[in-house]
N, C-alpha and C. Protein backbone atom coordinates (compact mmCIF):
# COMPACT_ATOMS: atom_id res chain seq x y z
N UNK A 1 67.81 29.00 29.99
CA UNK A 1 68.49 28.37 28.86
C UNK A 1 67.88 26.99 28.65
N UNK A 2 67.27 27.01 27.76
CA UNK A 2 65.85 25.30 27.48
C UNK A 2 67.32 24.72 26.72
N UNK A 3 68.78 24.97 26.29
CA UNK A 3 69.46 24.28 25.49
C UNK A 3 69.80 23.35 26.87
N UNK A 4 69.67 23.47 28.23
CA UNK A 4 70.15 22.18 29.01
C UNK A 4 69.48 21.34 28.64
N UNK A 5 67.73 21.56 29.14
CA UNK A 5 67.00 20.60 29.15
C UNK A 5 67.46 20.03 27.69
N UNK A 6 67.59 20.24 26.84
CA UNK A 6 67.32 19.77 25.26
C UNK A 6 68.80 18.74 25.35
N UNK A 7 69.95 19.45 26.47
CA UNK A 7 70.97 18.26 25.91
C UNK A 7 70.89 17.02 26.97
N UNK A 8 70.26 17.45 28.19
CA UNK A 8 69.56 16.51 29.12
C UNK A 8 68.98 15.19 28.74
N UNK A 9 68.43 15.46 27.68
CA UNK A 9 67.03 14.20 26.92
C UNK A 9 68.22 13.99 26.23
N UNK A 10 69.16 14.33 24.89
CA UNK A 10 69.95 13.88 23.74
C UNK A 10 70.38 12.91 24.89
N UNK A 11 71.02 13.04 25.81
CA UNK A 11 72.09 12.26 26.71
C UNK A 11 71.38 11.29 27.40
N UNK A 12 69.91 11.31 27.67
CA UNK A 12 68.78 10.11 28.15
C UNK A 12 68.69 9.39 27.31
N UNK A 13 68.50 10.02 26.08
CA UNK A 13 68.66 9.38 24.83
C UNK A 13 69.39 8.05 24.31
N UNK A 14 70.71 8.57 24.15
CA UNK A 14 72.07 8.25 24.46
C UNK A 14 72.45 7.01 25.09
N UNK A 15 72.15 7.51 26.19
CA UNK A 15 72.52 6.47 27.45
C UNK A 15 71.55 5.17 27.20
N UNK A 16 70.19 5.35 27.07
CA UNK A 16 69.57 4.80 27.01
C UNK A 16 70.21 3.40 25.65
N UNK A 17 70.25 4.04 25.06
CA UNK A 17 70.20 3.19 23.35
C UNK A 17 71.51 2.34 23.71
N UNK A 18 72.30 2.97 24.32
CA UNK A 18 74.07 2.76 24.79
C UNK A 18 73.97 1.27 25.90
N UNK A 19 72.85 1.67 26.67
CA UNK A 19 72.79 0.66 27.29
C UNK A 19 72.14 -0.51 26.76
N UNK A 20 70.85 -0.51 26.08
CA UNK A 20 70.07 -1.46 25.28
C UNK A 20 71.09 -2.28 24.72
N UNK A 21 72.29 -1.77 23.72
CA UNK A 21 73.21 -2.68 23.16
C UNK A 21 74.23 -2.98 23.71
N UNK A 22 74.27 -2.61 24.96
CA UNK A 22 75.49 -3.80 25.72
C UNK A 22 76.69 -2.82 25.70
N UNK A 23 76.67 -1.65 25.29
CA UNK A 23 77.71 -0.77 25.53
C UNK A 23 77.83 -0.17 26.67
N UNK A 24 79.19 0.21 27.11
CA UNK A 24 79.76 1.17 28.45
C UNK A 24 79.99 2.32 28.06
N UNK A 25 80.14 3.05 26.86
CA UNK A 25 80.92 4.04 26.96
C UNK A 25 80.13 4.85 25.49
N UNK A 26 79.77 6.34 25.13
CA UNK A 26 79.85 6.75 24.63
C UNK A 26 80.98 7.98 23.83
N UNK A 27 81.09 7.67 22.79
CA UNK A 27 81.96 8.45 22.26
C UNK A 27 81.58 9.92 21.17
N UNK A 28 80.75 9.57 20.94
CA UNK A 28 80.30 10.74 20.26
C UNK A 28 78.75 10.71 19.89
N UNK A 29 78.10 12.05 19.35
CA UNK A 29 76.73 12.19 19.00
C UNK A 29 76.42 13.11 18.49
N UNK A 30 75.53 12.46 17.51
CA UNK A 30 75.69 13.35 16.13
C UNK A 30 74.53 14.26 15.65
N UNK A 31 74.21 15.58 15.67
CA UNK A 31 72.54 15.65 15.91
C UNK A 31 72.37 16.88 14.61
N UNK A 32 71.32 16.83 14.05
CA UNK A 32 71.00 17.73 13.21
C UNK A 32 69.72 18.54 14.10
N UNK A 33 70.24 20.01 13.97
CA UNK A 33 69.54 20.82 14.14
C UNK A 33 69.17 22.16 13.36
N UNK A 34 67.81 22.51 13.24
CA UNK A 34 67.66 23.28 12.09
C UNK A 34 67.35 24.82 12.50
N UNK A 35 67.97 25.34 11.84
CA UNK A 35 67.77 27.09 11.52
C UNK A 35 66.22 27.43 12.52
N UNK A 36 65.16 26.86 12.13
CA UNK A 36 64.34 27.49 12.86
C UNK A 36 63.35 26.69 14.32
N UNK A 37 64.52 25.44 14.26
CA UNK A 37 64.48 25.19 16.00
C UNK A 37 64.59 26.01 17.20
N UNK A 38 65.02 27.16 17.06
CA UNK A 38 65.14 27.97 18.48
C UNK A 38 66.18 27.42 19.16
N UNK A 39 67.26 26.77 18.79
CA UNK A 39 67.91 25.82 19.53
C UNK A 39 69.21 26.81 18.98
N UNK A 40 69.98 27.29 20.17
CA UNK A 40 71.70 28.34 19.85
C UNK A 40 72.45 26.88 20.20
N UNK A 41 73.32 26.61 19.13
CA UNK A 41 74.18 25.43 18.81
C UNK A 41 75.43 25.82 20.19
N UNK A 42 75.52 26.95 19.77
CA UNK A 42 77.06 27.30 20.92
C UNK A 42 75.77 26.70 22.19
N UNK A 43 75.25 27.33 22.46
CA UNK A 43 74.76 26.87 24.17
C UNK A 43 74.46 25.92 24.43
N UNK A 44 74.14 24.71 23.22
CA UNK A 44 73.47 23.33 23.57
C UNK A 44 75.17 22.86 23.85
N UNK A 45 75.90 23.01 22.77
CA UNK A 45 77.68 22.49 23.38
C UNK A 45 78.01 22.64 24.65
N UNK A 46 77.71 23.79 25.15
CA UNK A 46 78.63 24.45 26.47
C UNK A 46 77.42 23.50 27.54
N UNK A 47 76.08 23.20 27.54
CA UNK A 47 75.31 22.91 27.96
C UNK A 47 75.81 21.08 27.88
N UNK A 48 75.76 20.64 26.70
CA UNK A 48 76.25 19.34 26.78
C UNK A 48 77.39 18.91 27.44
N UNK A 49 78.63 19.47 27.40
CA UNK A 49 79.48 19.50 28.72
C UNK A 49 79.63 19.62 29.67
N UNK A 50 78.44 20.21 30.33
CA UNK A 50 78.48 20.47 31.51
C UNK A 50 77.23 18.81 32.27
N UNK A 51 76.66 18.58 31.55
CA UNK A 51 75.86 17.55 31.71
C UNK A 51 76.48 15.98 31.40
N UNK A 52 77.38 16.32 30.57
CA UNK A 52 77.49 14.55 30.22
C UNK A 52 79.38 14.14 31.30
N UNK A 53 79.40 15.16 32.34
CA UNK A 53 80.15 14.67 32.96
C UNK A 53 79.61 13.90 34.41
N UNK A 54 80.05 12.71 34.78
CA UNK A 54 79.79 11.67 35.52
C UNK A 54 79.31 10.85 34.78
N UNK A 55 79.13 10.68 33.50
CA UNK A 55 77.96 9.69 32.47
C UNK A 55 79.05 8.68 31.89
N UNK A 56 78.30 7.83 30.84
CA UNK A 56 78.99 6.95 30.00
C UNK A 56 79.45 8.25 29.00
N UNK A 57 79.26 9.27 28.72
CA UNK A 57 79.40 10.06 27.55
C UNK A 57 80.45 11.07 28.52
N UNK A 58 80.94 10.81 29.38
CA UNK A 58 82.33 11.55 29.97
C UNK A 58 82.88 12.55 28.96
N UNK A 59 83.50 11.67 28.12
CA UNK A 59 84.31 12.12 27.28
C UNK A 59 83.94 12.04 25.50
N UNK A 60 82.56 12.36 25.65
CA UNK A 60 82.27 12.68 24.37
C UNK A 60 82.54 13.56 24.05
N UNK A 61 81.64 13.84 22.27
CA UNK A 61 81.65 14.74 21.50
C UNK A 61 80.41 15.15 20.91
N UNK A 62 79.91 16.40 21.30
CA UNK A 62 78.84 16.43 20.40
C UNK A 62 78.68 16.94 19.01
N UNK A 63 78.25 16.75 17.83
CA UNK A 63 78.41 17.09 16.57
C UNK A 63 77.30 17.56 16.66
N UNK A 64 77.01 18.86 15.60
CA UNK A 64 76.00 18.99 15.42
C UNK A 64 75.80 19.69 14.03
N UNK A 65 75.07 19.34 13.18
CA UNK A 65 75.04 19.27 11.56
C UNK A 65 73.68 20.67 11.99
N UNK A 66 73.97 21.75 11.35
CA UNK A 66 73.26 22.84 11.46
C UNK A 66 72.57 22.85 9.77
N UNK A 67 70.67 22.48 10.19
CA UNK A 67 70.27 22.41 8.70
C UNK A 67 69.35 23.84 8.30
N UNK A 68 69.66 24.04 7.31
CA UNK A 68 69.15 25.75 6.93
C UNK A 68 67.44 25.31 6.85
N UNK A 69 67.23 27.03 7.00
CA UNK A 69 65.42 26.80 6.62
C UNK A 69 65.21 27.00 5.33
N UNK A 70 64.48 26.19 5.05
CA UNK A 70 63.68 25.85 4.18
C UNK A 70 62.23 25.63 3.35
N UNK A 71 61.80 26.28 2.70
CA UNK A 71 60.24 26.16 2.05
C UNK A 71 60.22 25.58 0.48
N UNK A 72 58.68 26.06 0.08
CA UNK A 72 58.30 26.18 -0.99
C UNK A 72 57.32 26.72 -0.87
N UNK A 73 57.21 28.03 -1.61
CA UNK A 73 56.51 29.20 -1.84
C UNK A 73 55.34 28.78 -2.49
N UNK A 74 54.11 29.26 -1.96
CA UNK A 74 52.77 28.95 -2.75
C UNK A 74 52.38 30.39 -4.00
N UNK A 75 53.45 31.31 -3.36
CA UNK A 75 53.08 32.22 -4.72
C UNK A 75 53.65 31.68 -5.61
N UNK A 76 55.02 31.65 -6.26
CA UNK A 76 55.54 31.63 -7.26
C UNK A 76 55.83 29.82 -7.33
N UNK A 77 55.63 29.07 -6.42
CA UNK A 77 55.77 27.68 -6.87
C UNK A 77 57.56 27.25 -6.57
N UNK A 78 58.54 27.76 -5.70
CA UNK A 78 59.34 27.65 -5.87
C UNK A 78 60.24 27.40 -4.71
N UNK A 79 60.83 26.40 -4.60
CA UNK A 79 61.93 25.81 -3.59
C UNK A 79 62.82 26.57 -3.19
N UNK A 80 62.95 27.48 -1.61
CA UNK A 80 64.22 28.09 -0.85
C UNK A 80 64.79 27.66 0.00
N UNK A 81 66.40 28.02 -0.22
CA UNK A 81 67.02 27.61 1.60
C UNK A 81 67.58 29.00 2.01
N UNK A 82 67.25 29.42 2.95
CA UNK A 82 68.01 30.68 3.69
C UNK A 82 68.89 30.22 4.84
N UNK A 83 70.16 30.89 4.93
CA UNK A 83 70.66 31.33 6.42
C UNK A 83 70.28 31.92 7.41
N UNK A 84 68.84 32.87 6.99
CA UNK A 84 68.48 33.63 7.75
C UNK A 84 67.55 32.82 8.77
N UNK A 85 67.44 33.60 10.48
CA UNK A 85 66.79 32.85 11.20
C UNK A 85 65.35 33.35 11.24
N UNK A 86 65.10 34.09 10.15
CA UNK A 86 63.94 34.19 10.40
C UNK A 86 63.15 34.24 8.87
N UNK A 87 61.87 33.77 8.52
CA UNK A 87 61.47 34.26 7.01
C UNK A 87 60.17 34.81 6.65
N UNK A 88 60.35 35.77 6.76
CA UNK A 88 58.83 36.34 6.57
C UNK A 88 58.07 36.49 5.61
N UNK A 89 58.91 36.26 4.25
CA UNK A 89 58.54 36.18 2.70
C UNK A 89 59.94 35.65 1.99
N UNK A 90 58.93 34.96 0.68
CA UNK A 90 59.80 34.13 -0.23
C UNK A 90 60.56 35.06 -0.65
N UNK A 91 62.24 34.62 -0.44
CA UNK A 91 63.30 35.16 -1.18
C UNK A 91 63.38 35.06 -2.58
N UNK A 92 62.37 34.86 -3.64
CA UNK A 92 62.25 34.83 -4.77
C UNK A 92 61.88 35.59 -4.88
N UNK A 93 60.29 36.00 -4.72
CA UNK A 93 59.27 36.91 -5.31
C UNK A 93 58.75 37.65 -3.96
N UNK A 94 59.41 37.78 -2.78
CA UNK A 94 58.75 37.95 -1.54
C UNK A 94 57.18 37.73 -1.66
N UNK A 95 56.73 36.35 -2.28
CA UNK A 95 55.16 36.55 -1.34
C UNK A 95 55.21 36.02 0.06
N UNK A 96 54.43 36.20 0.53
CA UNK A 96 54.15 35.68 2.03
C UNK A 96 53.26 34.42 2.21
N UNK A 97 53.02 33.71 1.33
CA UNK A 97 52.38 32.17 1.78
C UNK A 97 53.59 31.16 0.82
N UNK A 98 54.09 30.43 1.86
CA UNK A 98 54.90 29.42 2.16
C UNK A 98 54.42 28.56 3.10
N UNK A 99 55.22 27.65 3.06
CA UNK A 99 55.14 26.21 3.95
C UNK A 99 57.17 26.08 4.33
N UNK A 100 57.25 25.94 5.84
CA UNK A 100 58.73 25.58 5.69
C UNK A 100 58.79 23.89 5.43
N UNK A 101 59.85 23.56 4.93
CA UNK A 101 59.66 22.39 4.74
C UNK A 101 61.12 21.83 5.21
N UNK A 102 62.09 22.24 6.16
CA UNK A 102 63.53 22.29 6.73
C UNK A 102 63.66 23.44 7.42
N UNK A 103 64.30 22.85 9.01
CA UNK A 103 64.52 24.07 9.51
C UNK A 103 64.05 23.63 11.02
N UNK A 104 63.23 22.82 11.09
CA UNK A 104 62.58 22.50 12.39
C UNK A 104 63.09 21.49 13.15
N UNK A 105 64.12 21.00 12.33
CA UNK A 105 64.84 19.64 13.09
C UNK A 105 65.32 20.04 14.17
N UNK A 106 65.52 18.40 15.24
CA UNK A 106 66.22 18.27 16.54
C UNK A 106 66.24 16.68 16.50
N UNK A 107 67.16 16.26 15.85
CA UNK A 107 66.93 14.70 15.44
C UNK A 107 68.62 14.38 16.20
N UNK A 108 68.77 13.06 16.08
CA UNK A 108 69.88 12.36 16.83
C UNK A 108 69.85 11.46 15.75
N UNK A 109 71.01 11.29 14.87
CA UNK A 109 71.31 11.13 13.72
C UNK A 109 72.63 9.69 13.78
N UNK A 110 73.06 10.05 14.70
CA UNK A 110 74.19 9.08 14.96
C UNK A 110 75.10 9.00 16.28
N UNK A 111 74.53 7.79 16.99
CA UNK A 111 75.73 7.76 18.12
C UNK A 111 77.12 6.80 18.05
N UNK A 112 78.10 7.34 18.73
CA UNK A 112 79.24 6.29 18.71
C UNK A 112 79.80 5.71 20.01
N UNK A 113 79.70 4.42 20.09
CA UNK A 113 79.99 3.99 21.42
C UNK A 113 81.06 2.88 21.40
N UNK A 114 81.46 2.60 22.57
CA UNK A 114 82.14 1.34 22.25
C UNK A 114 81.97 0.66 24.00
């Protein structure tokens, strides 16, 4: 399960920035992750709980803003977002040359500390 390691670093992360500004305590963290990160949202949660106990982030929260994939199709010229986790052709015209352009995120968007 790579979702530990992945909430391992958010929480190095975290801690890190938490400490730079003179804070003790984290309260929440806010992360966008996208459709075609490889990243299962349920397991990075169950994974983040199990890691951010003994920490300044004890009793956090992790948020996590789930961003769809995304392109623009070089056949037909045209901007998609799917739910689907996977895209093998444009949901317009199904051609098959695209560029994703959303979908690959693993960003840390907002922490809350006090």
């Amino acid at each position: 399960m790579h979702e530990a390691s992945i909430a391992l670093s958010i929480l190095d992360i975290a801690k890190k920035q938490c400490e730079e500004a003179g804070y003790s305590t984290i309260q929440s963290i806010v992360v966008d992750i996208g459709g075609a990160s490889g990243i299962l949202p349920d397991a990075l949660l169950m994974a983040f709980d199990i890691v951010k106990l003994d920490t300044p982030a004890h009793d956090a929260t992790l948020v996590i803003n789930e961003i769809p994939i995304g392109g623009r199709c070089d056949d037909c010229s045209r901007d998609f977002t799917t739910d689907d986790s996977f895209v093998l052709t444009c949901p317009h015209c199904g051609g098959r040359e695209f560029k994703l352009t959303t979908g690959r995120e693993l960003d840390i968007k907002e922490i809350e500390v006090d």
